[in-house]
Protein backbone atom coordinates (compact mmCIF):
# COMPACT_ATOMS: atom_id res chain seq x y z
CA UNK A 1 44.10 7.35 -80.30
CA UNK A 2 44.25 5.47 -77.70
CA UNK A 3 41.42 3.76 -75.43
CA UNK A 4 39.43 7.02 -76.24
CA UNK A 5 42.07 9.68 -75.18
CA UNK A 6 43.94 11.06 -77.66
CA UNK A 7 48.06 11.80 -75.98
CA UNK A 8 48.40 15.13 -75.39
CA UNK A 9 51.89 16.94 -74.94
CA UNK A 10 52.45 18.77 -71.71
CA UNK A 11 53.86 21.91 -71.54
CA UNK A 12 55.67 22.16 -67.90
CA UNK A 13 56.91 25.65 -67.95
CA UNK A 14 54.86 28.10 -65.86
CA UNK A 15 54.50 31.75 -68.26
CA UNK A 16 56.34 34.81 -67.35
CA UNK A 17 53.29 36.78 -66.70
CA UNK A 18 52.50 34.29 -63.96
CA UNK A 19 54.85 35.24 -60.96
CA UNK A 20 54.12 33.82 -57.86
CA UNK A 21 57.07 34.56 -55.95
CA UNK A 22 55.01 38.20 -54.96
CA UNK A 23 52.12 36.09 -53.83
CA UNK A 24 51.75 36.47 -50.07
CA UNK A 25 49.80 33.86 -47.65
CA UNK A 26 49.99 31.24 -50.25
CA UNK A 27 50.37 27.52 -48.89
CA UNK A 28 51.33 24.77 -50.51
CA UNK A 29 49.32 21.69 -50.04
CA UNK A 30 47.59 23.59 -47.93
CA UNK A 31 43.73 21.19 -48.49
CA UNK A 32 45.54 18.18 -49.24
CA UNK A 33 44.82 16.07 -46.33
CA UNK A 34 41.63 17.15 -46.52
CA UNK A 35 41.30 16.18 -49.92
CA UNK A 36 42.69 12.69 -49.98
CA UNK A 37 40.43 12.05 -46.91
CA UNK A 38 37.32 13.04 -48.31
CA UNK A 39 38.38 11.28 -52.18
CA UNK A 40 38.05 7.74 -53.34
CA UNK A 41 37.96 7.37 -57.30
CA UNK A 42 37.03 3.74 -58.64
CA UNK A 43 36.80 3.49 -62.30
CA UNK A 44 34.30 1.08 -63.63
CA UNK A 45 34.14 -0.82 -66.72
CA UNK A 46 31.71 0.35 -69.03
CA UNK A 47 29.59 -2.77 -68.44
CA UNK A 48 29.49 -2.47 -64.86
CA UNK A 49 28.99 1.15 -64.94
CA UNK A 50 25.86 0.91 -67.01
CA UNK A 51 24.73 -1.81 -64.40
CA UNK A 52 25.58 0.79 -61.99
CA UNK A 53 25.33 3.90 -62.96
CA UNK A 54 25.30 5.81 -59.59
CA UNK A 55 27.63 6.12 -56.61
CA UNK A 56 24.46 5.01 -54.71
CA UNK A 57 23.83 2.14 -56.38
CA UNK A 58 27.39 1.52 -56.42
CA UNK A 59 27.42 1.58 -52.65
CA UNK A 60 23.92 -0.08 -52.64
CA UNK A 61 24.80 -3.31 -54.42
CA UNK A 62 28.55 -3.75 -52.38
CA UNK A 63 26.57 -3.51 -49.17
CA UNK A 64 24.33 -6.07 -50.21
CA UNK A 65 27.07 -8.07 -51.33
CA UNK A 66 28.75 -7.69 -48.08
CA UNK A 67 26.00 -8.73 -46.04
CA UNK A 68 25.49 -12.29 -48.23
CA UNK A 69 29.70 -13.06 -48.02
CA UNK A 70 28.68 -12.21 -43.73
CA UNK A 71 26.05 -14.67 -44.04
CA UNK A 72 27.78 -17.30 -45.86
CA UNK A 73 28.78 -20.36 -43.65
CA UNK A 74 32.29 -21.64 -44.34
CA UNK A 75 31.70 -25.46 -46.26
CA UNK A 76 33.08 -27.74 -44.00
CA UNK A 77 33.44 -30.17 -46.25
CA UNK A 78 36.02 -27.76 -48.53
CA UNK A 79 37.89 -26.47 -45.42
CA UNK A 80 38.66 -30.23 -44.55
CA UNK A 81 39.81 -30.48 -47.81
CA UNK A 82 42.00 -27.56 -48.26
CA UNK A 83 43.74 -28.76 -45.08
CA UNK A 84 45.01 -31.76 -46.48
């Protein structure tokens, strides 16, 4: 085992008794787009998860954090220095 997840073999071959070539109508890919627009997985640490344990509170504390880093005023005194 492995990080929790034990490696599993995977069997590629589609079965005989399924034949899709007499399906009719079927489209591949057909809600793709829509899913990849409408999906956005982030995996959390366990730490930070149980900090955090709702996509909510998720969103809650990053637009919190976003409004502070819009608030912050640049240090002068560092951007001098980082321009030397």
């Amino acid at each position: 085992m492995n990080g929790g997840f034990m490696k599993m073999e995977i069997n590629d071959e589609i079965r005989p008794e399924y034949d899709f070539s007499n399906m009719k109508g079927g489209v591949r890919g057909k809600y793709v787009d829509r899913y990849q627009a409408d999906t956005n997985i982030v995996l959390l640490e366990p730490d930070v998860a149980q900090a955090f344990p709702t996509s909510d509170s998720v969103n809650e504390a990053l637009r919190l954090l976003m409004q502070i880093a819009q608030r912050q005023k640049p240090n002068s005194r560092l951007e001098q220095t980082s321009q030397m």
